[in-house]
Protein backbone atom coordinates (compact mmCIF):
# COMPACT_ATOMS: atom_id res chain seq x y z
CA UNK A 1 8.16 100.93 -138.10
CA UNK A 2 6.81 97.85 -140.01
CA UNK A 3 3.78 96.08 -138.58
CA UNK A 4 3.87 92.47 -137.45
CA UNK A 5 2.64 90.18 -140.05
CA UNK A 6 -0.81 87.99 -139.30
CA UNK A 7 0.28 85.42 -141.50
CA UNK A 8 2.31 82.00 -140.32
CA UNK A 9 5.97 82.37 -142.17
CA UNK A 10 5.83 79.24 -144.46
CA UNK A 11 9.15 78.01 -143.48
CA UNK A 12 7.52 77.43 -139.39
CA UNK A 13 4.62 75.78 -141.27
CA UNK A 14 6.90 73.45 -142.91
CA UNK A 15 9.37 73.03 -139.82
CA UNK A 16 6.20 72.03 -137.86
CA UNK A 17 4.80 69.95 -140.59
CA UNK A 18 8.15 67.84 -140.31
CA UNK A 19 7.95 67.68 -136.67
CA UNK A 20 4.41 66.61 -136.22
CA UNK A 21 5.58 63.54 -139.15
CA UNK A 22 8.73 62.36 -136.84
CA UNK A 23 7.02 62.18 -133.92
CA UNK A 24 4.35 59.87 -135.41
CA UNK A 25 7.27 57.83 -136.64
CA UNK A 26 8.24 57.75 -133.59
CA UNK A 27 5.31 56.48 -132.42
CA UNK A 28 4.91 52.34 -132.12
CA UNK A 29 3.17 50.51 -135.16
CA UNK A 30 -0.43 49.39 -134.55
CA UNK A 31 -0.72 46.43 -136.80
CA UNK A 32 -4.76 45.48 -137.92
CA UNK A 33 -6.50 43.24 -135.61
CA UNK A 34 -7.98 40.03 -136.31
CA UNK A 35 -11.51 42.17 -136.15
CA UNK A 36 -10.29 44.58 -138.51
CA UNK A 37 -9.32 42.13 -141.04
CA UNK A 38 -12.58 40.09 -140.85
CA UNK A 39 -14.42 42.65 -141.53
CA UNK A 40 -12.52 43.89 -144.41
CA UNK A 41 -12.54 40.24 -145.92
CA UNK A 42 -16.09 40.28 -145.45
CA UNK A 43 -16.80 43.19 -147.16
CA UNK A 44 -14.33 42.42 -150.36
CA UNK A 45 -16.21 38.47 -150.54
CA UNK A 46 -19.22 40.79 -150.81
CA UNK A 47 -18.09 43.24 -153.62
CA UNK A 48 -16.01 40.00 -155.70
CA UNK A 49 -19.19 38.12 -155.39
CA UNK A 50 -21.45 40.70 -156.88
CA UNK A 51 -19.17 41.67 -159.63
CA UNK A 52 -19.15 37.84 -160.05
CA UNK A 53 -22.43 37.17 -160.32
CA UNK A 54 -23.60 40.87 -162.00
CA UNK A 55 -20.87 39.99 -164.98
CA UNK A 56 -22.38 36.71 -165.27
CA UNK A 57 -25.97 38.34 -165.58
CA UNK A 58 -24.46 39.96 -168.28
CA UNK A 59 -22.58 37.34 -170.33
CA UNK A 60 -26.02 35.26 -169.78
CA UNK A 61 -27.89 38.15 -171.12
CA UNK A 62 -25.60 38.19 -173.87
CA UNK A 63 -25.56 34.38 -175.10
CA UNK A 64 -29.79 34.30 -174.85
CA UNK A 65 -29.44 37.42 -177.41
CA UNK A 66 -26.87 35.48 -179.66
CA UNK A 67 -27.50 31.98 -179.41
CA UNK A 68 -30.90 31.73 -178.61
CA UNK A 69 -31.12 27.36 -179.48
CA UNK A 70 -28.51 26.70 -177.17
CA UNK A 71 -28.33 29.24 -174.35
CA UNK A 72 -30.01 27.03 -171.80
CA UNK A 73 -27.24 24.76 -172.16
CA UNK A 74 -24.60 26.92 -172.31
CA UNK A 75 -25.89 29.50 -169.22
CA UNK A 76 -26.44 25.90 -167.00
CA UNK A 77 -22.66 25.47 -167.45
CA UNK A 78 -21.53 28.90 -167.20
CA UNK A 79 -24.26 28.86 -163.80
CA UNK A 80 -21.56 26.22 -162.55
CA UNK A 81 -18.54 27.79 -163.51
CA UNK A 82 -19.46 31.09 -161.52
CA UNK A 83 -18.43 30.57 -158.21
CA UNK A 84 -14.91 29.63 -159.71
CA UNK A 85 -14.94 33.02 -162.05
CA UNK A 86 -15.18 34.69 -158.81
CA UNK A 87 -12.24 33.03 -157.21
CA UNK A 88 -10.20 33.61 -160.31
CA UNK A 89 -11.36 37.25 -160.39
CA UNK A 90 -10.10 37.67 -156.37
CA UNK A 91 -6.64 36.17 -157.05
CA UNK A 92 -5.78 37.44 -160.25
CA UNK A 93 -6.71 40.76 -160.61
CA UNK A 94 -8.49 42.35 -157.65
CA UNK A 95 -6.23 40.94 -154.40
CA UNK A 96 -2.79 42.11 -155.90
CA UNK A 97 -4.26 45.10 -158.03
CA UNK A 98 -5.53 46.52 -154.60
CA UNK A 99 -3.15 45.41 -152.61
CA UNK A 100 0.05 46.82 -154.30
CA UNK A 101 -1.92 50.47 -154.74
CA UNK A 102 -3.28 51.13 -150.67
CA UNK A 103 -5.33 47.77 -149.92
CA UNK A 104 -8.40 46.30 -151.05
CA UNK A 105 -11.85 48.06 -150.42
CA UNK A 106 -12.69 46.18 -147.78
CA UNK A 107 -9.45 47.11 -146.13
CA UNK A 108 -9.94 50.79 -147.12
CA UNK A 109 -13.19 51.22 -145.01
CA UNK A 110 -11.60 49.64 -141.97
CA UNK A 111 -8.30 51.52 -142.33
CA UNK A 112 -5.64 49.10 -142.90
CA UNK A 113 -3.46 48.30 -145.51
CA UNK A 114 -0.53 45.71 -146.40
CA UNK A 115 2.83 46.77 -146.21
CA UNK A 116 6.60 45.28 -145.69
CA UNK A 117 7.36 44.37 -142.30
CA UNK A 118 10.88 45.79 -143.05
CA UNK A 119 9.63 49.02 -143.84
CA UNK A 120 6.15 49.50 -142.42
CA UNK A 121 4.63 52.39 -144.67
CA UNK A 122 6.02 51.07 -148.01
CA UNK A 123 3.47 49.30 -150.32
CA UNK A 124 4.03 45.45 -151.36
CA UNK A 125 4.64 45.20 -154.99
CA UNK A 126 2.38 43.60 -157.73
CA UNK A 127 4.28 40.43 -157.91
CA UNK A 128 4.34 39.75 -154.08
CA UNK A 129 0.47 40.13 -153.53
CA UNK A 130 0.02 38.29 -156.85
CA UNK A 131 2.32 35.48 -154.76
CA UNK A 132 0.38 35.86 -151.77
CA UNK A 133 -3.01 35.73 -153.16
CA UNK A 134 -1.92 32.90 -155.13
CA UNK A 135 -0.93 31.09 -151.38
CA UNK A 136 -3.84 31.90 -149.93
CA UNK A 137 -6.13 30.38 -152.47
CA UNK A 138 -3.85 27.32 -151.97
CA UNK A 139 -4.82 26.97 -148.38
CA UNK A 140 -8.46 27.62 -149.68
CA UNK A 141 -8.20 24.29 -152.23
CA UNK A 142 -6.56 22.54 -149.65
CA UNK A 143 -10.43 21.56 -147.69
CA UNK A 144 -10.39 25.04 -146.29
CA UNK A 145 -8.88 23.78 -142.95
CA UNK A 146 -4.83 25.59 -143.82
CA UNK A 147 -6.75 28.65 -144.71
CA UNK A 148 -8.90 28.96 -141.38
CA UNK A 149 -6.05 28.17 -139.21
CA UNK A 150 -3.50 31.13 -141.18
CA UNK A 151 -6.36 33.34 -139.98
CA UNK A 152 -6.77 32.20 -136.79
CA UNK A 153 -2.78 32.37 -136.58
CA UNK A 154 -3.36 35.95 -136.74
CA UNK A 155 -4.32 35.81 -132.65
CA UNK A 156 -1.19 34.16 -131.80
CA UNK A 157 1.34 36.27 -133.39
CA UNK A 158 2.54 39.37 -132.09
CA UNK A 159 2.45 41.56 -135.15
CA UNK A 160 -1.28 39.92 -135.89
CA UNK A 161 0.51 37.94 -139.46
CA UNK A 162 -1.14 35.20 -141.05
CA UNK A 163 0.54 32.18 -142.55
CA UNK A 164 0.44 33.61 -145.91
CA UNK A 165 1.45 37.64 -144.32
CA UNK A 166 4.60 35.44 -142.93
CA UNK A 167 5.57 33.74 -146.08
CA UNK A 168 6.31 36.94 -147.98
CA UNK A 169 7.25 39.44 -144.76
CA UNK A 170 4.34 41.32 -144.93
CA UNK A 171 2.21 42.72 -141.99
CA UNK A 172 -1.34 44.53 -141.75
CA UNK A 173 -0.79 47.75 -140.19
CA UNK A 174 -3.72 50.88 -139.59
CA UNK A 175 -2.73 53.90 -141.26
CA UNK A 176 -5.50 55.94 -139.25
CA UNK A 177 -4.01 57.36 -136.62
């Protein structure tokens, strides 16, 4: 007589693997709450600023080695120019880079991410964050009024979306369970 095996058969591992993942399907969508997002924003202003300001450090560092005559000159207008650098930093590369690939740091630590509405778990792709970011920093230019009331717009919505979320079908969901 053979002697029961203490090992779990790998096929009931699987079969409850797949279970355990369509009953979570199952289960409704919590989409990110205004909260959630602040804080995430919060923390990704944070990080853009300092890699902002610590790249500037370094280009300044830079032109005082090179151009030692003119680098007062040239570091008072760069000085100006920063806050701008940053902006361009958010909406070109970091916003759509992070977004399309899980969601920004700030959005990491709090546990959210973008996605479709149409399909909840699917990423956005490049171009539609690029879009997005791109809208957003509209509504920023525009006297910062359009881009306070998207957010806000976020507590009157069912599926928490903001003006910009709406404008290319995206929603904020929590992937934490």
């Amino acid at each position: 007589m053979i002697a029961p095996s203490t090992q779990t058969d790998p096929i009931d591992k699987l079969l409850t693997k797949i279970m355990i993942e369509a009953e979570q399907e199952l289960l409704p969508i919590k989409y990110a709450s205004f909260f959630q997002r602040t804080i995430a924003r919060l923390v990704d202003m944070g990080f853009i600023t300092g890699l902002a300001i610590g790249t500037g450090y370094l280009a300044f560092n830079f032109i005082r080695q090179n151009t030692p005559d003119e680098a007062a000159y040239i570091i008072d207008g760069l000085k100006q120019a920063l806050p701008a650098f940053g902006i361009m930093l958010w909406v070109t590369l970091y916003s759509p880079l992070m977004e399309s690939t899980g969601g920004t740091i700030g959005k990491r630590i709090m546990g959210i991410k973008m996605a479709n509405d149409d399909a909840e778990n699917k990423s956005p792709r490049f171009l539609t964050c690029a879009a997005r970011a791109w809208v957003y920093l509209v509504f920023i230019m525009l006297l910062v009024i359009p881009a306070i009331a998207s957010c806000i717009f976020v507590l009157f919505n069912d599926k928490n979306m903001t003006f910009h979320d709406k404008m290319f079908n995206m929603v904020c969901v929590n992937y934490r369970k």
